[in-house]
N, C-alpha and C. Protein backbone atom coordinates (compact mmCIF):
# COMPACT_ATOMS: atom_id res chain seq x y z
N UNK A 1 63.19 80.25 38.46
CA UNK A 1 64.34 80.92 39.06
C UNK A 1 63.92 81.73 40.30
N UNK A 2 62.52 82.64 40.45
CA UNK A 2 62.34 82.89 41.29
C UNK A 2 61.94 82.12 42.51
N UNK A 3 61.51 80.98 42.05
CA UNK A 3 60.98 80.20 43.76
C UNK A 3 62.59 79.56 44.15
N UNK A 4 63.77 79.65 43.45
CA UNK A 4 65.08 79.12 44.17
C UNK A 4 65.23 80.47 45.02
N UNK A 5 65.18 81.97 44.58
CA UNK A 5 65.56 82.86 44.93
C UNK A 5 64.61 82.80 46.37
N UNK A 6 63.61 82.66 46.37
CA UNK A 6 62.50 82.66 47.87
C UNK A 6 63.23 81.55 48.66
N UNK A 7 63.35 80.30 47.78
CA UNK A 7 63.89 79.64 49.02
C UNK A 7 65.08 79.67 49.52
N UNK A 8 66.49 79.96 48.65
CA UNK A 8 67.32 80.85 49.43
C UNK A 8 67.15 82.18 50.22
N UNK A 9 66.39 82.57 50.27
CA UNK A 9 65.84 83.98 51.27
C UNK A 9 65.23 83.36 52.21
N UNK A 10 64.64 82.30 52.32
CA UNK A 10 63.84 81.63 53.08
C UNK A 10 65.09 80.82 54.30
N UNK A 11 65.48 80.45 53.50
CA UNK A 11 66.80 79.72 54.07
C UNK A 11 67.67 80.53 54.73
N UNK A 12 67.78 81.49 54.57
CA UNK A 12 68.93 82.34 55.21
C UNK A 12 68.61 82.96 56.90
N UNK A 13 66.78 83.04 56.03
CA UNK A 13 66.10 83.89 57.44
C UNK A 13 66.18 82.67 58.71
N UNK A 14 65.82 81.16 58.00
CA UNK A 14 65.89 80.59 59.11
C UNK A 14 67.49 79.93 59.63
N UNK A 15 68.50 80.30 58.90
CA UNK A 15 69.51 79.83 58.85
C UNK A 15 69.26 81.27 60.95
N UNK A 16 69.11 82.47 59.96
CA UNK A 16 69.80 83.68 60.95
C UNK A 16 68.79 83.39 62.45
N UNK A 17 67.81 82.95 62.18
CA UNK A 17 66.71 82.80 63.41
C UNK A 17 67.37 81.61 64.76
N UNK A 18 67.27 82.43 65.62
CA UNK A 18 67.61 81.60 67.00
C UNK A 18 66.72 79.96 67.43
N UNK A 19 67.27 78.97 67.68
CA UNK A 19 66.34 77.86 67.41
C UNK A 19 65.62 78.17 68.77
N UNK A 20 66.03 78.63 69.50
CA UNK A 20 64.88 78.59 70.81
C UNK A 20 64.98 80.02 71.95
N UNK A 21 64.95 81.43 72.13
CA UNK A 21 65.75 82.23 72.73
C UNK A 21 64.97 81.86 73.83
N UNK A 22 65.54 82.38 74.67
CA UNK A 22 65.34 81.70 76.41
C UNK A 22 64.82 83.10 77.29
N UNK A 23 64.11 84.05 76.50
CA UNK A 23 63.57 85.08 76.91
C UNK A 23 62.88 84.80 77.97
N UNK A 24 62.41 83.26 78.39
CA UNK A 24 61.28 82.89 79.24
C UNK A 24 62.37 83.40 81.13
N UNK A 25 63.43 83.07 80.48
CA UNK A 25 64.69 83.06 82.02
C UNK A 25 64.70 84.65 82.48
N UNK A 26 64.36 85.28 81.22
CA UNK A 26 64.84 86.74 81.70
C UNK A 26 63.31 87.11 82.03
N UNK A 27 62.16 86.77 81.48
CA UNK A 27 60.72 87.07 82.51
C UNK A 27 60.65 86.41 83.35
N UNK A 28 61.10 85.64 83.85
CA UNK A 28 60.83 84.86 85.36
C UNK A 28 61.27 85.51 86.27
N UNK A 29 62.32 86.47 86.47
CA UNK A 29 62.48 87.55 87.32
C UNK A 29 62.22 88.61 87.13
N UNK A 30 61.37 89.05 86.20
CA UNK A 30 61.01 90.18 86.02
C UNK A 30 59.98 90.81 87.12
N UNK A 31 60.76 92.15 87.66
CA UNK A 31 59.87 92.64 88.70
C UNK A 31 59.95 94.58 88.40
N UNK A 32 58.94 95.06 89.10
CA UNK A 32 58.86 96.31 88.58
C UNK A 32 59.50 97.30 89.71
N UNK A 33 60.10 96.63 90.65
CA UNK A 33 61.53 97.52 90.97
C UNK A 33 62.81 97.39 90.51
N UNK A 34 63.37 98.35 90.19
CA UNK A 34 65.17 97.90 89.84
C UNK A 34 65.72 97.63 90.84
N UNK A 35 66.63 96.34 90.81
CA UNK A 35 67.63 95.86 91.77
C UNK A 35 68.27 97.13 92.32
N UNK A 36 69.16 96.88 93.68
CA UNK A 36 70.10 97.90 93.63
C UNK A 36 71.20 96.94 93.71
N UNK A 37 72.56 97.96 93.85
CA UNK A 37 73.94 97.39 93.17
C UNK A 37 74.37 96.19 94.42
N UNK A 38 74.01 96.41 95.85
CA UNK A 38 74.26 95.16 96.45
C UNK A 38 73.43 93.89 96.21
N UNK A 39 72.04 94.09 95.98
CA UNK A 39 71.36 93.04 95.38
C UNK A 39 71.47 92.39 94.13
N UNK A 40 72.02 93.24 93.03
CA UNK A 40 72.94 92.38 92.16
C UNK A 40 74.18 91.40 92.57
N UNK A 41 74.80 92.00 93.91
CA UNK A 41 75.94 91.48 94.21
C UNK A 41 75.56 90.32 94.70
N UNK A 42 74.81 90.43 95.32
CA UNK A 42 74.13 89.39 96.44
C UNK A 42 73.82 88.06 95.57
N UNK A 43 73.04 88.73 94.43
CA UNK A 43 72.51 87.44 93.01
C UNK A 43 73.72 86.69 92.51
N UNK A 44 74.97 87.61 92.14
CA UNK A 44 76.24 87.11 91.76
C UNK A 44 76.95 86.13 92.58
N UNK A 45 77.18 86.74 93.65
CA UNK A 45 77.90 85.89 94.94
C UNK A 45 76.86 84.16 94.91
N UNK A 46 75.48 84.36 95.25
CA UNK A 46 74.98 82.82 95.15
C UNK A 46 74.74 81.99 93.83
N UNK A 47 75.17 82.84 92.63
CA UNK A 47 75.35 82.31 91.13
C UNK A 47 77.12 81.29 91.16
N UNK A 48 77.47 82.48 92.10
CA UNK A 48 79.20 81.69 92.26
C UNK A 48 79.06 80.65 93.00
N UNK A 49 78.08 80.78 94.26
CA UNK A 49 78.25 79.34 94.53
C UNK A 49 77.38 78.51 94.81
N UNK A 50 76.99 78.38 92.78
CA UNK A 50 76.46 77.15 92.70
C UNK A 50 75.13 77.62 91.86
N UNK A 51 74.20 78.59 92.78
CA UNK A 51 72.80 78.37 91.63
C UNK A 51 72.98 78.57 90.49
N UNK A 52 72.12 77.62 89.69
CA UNK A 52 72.02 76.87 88.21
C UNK A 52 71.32 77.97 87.43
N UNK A 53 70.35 78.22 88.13
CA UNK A 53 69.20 79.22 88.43
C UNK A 53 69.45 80.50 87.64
N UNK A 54 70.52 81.12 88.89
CA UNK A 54 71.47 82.54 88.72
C UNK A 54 71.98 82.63 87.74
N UNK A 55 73.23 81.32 87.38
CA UNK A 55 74.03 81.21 86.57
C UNK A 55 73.16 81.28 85.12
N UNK A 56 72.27 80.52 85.26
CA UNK A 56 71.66 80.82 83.70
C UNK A 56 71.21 81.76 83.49
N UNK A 57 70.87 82.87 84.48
CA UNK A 57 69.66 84.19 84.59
C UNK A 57 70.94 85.21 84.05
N UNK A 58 71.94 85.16 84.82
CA UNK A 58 73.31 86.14 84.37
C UNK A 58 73.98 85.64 82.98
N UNK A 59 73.82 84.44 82.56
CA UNK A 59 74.31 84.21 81.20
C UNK A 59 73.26 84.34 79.69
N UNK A 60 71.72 84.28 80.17
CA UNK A 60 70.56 85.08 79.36
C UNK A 60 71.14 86.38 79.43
N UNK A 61 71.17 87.16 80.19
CA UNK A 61 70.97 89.02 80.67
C UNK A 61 72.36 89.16 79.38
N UNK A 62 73.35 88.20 79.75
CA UNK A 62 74.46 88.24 78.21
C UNK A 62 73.87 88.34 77.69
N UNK A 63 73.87 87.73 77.12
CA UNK A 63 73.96 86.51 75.66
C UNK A 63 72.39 87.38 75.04
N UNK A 64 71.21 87.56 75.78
CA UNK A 64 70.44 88.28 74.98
C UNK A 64 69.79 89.97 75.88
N UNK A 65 70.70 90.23 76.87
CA UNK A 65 69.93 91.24 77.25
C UNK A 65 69.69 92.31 76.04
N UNK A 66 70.68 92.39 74.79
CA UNK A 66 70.83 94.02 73.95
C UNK A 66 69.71 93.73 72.98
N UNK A 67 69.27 91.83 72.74
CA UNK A 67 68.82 91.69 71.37
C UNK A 67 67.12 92.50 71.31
N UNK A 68 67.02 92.80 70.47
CA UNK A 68 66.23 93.48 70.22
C UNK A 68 64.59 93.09 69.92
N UNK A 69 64.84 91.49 69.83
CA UNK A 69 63.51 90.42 69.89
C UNK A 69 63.72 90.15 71.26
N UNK A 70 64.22 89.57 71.81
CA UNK A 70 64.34 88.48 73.30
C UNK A 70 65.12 89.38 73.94
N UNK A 71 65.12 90.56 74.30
CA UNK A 71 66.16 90.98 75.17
C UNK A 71 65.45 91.65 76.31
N UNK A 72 66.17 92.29 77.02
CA UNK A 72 65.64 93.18 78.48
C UNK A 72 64.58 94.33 78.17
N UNK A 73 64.67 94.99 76.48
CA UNK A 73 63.86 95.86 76.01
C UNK A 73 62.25 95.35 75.89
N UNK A 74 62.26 94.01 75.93
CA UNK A 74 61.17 93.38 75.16
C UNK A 74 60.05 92.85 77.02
N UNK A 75 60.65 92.83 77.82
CA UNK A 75 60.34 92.49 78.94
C UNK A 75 59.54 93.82 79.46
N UNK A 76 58.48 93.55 80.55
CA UNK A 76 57.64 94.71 81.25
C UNK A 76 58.35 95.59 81.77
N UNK A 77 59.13 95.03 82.69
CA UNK A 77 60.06 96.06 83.27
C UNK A 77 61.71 96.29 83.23
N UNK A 78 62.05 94.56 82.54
CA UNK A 78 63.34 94.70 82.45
C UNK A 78 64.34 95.41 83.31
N UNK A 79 64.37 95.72 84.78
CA UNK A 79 65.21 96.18 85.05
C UNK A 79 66.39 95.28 85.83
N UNK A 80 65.83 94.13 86.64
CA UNK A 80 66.82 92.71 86.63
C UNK A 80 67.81 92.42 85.92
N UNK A 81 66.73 92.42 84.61
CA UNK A 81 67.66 92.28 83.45
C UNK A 81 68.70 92.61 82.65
N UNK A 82 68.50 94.50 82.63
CA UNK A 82 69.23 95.47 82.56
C UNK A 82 70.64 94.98 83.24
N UNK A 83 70.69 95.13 84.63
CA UNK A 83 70.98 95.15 85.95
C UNK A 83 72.06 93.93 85.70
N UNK A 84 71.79 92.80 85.58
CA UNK A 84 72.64 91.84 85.22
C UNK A 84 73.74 91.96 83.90
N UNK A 85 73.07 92.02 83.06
CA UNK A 85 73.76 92.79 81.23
C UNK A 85 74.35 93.41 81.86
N UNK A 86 74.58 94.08 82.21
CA UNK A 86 75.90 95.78 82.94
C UNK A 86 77.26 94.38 83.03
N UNK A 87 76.76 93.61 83.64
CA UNK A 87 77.44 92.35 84.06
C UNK A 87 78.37 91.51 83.27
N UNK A 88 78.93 92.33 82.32
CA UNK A 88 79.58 91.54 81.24
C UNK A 88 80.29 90.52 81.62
N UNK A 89 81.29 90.60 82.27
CA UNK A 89 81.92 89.54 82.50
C UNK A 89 81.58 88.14 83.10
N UNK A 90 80.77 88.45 84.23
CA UNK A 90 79.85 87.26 84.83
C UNK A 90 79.25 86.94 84.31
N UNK A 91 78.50 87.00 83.04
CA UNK A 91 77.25 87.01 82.59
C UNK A 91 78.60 86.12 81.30
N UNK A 92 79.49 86.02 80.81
CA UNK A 92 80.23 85.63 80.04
C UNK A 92 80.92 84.60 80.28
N UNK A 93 81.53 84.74 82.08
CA UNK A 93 81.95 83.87 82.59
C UNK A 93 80.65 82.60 82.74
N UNK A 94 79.77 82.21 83.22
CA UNK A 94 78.59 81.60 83.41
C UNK A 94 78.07 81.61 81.73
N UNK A 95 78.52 81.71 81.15
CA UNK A 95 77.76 81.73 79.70
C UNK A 95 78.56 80.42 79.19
N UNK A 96 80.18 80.57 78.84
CA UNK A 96 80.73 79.78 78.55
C UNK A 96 81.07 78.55 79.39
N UNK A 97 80.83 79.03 81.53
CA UNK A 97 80.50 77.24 81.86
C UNK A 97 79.39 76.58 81.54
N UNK A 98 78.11 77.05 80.92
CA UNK A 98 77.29 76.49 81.17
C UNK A 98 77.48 75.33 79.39
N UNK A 99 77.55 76.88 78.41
CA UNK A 99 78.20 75.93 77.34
C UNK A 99 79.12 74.74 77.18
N UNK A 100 79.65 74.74 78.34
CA UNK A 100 81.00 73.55 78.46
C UNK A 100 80.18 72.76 79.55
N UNK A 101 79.43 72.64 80.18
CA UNK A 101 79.11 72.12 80.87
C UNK A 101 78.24 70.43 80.73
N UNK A 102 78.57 68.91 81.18
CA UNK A 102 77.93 68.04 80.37
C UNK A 102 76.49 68.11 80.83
N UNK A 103 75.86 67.71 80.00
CA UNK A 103 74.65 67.32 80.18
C UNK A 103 74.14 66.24 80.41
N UNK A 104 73.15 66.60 81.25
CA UNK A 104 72.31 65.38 81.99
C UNK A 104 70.92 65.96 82.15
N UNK A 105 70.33 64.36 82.41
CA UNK A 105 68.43 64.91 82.27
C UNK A 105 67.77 66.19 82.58
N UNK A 106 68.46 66.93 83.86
CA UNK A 106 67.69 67.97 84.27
C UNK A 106 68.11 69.10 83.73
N UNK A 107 69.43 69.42 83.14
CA UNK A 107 70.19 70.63 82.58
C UNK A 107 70.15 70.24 81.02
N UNK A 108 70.22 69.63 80.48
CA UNK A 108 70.13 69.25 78.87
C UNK A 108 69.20 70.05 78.03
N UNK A 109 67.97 70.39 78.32
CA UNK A 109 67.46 71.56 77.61
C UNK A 109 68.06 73.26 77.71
N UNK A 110 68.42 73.45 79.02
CA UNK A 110 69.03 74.86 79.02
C UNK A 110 70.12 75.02 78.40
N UNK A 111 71.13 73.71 78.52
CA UNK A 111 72.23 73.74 78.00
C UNK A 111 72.14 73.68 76.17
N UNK A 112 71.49 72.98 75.80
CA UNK A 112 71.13 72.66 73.99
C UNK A 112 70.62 73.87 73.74
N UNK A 113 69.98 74.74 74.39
CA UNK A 113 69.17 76.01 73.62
C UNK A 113 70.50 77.37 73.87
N UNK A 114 71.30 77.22 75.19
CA UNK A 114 72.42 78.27 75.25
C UNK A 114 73.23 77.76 73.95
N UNK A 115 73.58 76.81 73.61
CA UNK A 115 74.54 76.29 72.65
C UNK A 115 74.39 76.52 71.65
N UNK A 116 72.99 76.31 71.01
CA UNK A 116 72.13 76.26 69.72
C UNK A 116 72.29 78.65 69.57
N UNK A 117 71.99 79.12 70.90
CA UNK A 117 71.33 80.64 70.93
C UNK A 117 73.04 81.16 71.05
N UNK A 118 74.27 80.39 71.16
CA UNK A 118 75.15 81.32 71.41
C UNK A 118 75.83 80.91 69.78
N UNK A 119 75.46 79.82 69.07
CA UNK A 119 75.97 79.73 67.59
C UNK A 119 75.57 80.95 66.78
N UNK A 120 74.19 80.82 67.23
CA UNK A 120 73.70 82.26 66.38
C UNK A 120 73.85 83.12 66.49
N UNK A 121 74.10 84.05 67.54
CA UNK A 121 74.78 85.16 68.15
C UNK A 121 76.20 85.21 67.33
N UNK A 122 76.84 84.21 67.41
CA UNK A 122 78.34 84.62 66.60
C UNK A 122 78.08 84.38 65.35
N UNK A 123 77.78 83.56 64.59
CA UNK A 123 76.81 83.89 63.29
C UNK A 123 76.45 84.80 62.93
N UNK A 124 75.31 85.70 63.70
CA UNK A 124 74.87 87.13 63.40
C UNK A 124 75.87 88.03 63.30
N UNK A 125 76.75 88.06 64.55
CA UNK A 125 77.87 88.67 64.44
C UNK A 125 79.08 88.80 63.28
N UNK A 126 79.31 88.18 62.31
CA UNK A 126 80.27 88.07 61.50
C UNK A 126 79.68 87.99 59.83
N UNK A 127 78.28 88.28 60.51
CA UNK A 127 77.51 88.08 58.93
C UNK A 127 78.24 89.07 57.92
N UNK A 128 78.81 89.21 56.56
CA UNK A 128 78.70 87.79 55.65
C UNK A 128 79.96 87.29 55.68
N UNK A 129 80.98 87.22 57.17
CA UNK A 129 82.13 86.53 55.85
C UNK A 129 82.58 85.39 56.94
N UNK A 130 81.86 84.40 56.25
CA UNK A 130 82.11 82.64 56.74
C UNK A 130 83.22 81.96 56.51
N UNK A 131 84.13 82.80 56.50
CA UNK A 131 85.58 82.00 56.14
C UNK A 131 85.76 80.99 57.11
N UNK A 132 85.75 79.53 56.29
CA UNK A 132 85.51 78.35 57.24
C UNK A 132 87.18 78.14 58.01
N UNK A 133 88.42 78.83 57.52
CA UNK A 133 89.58 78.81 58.28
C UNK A 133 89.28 79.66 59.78
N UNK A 134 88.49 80.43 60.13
CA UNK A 134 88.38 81.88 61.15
C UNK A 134 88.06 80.65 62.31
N UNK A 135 88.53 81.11 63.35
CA UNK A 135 88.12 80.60 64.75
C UNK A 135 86.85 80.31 65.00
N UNK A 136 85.93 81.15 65.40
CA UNK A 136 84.83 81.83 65.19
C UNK A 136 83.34 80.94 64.30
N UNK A 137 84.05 80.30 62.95
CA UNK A 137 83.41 79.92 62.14
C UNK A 137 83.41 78.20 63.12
N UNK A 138 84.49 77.72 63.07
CA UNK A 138 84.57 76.39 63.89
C UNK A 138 83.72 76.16 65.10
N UNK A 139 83.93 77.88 65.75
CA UNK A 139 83.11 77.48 67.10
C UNK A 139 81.95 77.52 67.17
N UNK A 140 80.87 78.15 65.77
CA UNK A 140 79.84 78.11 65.03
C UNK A 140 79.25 76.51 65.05
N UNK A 141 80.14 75.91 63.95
CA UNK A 141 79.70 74.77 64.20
C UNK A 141 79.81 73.77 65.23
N UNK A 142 81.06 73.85 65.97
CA UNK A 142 80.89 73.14 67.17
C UNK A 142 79.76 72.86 68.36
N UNK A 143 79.33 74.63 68.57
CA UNK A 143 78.17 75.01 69.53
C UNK A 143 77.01 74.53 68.56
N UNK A 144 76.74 74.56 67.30
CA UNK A 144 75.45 73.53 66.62
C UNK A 144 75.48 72.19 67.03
N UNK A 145 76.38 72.07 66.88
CA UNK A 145 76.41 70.37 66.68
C UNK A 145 76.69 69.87 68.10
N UNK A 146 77.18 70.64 68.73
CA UNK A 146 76.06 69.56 70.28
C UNK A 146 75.44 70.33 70.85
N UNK A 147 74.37 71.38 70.16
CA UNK A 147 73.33 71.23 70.16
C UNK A 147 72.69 70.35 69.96
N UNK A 148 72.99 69.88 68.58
CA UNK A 148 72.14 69.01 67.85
C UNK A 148 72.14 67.22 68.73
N UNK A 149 73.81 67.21 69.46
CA UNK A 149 73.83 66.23 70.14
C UNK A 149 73.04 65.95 71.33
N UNK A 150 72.85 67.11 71.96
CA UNK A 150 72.15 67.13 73.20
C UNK A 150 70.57 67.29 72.96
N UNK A 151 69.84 67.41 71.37
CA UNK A 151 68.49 66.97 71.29
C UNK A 151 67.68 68.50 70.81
N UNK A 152 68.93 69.05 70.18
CA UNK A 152 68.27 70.59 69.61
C UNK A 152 68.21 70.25 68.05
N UNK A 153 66.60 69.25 67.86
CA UNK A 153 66.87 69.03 66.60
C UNK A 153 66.59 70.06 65.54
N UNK A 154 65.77 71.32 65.60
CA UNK A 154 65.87 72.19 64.26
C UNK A 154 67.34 73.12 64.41
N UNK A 155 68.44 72.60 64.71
CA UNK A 155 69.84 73.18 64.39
C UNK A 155 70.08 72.63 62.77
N UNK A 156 69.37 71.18 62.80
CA UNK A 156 69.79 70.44 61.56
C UNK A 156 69.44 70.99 60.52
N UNK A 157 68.48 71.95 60.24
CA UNK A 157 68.27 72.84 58.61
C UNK A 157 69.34 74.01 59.04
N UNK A 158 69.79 74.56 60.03
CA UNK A 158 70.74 75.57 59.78
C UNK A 158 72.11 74.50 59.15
N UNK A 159 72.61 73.45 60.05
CA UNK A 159 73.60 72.89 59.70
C UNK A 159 73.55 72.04 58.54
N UNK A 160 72.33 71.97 57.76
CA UNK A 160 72.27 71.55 56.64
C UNK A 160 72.60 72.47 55.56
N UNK A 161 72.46 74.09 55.77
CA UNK A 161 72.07 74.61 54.57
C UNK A 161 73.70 75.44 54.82
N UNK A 162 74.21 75.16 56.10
CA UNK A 162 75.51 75.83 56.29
C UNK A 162 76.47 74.79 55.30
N UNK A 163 76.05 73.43 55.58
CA UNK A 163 77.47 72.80 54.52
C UNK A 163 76.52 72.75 53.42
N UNK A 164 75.51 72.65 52.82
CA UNK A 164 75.15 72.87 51.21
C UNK A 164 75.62 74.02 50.61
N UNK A 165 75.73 75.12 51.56
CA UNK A 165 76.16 76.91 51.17
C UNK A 165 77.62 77.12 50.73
N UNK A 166 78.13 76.04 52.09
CA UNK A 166 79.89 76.74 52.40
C UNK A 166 79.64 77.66 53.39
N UNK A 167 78.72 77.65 54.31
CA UNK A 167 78.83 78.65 55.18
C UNK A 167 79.64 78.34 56.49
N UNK A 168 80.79 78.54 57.04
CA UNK A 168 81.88 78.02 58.21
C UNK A 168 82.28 76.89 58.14
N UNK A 169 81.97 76.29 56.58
CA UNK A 169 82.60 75.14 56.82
C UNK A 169 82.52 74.75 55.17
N UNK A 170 82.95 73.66 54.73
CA UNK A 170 83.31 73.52 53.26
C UNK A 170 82.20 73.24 53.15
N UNK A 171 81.68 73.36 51.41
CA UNK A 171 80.55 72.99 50.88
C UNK A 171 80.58 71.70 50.29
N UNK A 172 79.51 71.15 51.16
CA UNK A 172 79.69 69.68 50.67
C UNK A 172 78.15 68.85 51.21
N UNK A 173 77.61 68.54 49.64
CA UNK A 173 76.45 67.71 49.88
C UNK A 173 76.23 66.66 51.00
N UNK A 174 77.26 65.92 50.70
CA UNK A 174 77.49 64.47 51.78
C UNK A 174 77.70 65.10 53.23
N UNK A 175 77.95 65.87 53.26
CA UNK A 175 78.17 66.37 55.06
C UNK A 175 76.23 67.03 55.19
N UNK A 176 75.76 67.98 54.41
CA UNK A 176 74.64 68.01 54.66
C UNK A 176 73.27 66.91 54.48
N UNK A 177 73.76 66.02 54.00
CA UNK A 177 72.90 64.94 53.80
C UNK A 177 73.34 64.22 55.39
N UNK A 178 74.79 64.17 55.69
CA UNK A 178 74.68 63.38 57.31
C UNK A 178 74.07 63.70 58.08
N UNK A 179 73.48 65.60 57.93
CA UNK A 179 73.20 66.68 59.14
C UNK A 179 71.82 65.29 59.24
N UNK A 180 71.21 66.11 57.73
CA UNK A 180 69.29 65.64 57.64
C UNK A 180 69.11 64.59 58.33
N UNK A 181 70.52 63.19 58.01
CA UNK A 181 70.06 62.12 58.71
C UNK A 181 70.27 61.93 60.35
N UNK A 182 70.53 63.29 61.14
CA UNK A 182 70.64 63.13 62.12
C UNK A 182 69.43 63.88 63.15
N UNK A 183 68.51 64.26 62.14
CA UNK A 183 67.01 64.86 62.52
C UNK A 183 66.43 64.03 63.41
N UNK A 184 66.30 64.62 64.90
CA UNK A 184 65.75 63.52 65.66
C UNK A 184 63.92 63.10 65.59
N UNK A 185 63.62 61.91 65.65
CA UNK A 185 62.39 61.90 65.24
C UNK A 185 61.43 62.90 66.32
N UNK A 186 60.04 63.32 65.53
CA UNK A 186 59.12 64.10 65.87
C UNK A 186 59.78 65.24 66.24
N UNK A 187 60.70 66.05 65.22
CA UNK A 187 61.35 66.88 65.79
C UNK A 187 60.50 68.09 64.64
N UNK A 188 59.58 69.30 65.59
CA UNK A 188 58.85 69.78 65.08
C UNK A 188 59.42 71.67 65.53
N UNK A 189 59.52 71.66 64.03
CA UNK A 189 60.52 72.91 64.25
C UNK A 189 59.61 74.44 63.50
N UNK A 190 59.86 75.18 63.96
CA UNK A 190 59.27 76.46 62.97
C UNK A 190 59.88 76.61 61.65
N UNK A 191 58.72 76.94 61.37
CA UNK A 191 58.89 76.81 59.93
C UNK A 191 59.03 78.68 59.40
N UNK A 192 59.76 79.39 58.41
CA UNK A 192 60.54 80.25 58.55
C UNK A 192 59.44 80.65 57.25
């Protein structure tokens, strides 16, 4: 009874763990002066039209500037980072095009790891109540599962252990047995 109890604890931690955080976007500009408020503007204005770059740098500074593993705290100087996060809305707006955005060879990894890192974020957020009717819970699994389409294969033990659980979605063996069989080969995931 106790090694079910470890591996449900085991399961949960990696259910809650981000499959890939993209902390690497928010150190690539990391510099040890703080922006000032027109040079943020300046970053915004060429994020609007068009860099991929920007757009993903202002939708990281979201999506993980507060977290407390991968966020702006965890960086040398973090003040870019900071600087952008203030940025809610842009940083939200560019969060959800990039999530909607299709994929192709050169954007397909940024896009599968925002998708895969913004499931978990609302996940974390609503921990414990998975009522698979809630908005929220749907858009859970939606943002997994093309993850999982676009080649984010360790989503498949979260989305396995979410329909074995009932977690945002009904509990049902046969739906988590489809996840497993959709494990892409050599898909080498951390182990929790």
């Amino acid at each position: 009874m106790k090694r079910h109890k470890l591996v449900a604890i085991l399961l949960l931690i990696c259910l809650a763990l981000p499959a890939s955080a993209s902390s690497w976007l928010l150190e690539s500009a990391d510099a040890p002066d703080a922006p000032t408020e027109d040079e943020v503007d300046a970053l915004e204005v060429r994020a609007r039209a068009g860099d991929w770059e920007l757009k993903k740098a202002f939708a990281a500074a979201y999506l993980y500037g507060n977290d407390v593993l991968y966020g702006c705290t965890e960086l040398k100087y973090g003040h870019r980072c900071r600087a952008m996060a203030k940025r809610t809305p842009t940083g939200k707006e560019f969060l959800r095009e990039i999530l909607e955005t299709p994929p192709n060879d050169k954007n397909r990894s940024a896009i599968r790891t925002f998708q895969s890192d913004y499931a978990y974020s609302l996940l974390r957020a609503i921990r414990p109540h998975y009522d698979t009717n809630r908005e929220v819970c749907r858009e859970i699994v939606r943002y997994r599962e093309l993850a999982l389409k676009n080649g984010e294969g360790c989503v498949v033990r979260s989305l396995d252990y979410m329909a074995s659980s009932g977690i945002c979605m009904e509990k049902s063996e046969e739906r988590a047995k489809a996840y497993r069989a959709m494990t892409p080969p050599n898909t080498a995931c951390p182990t929790p």
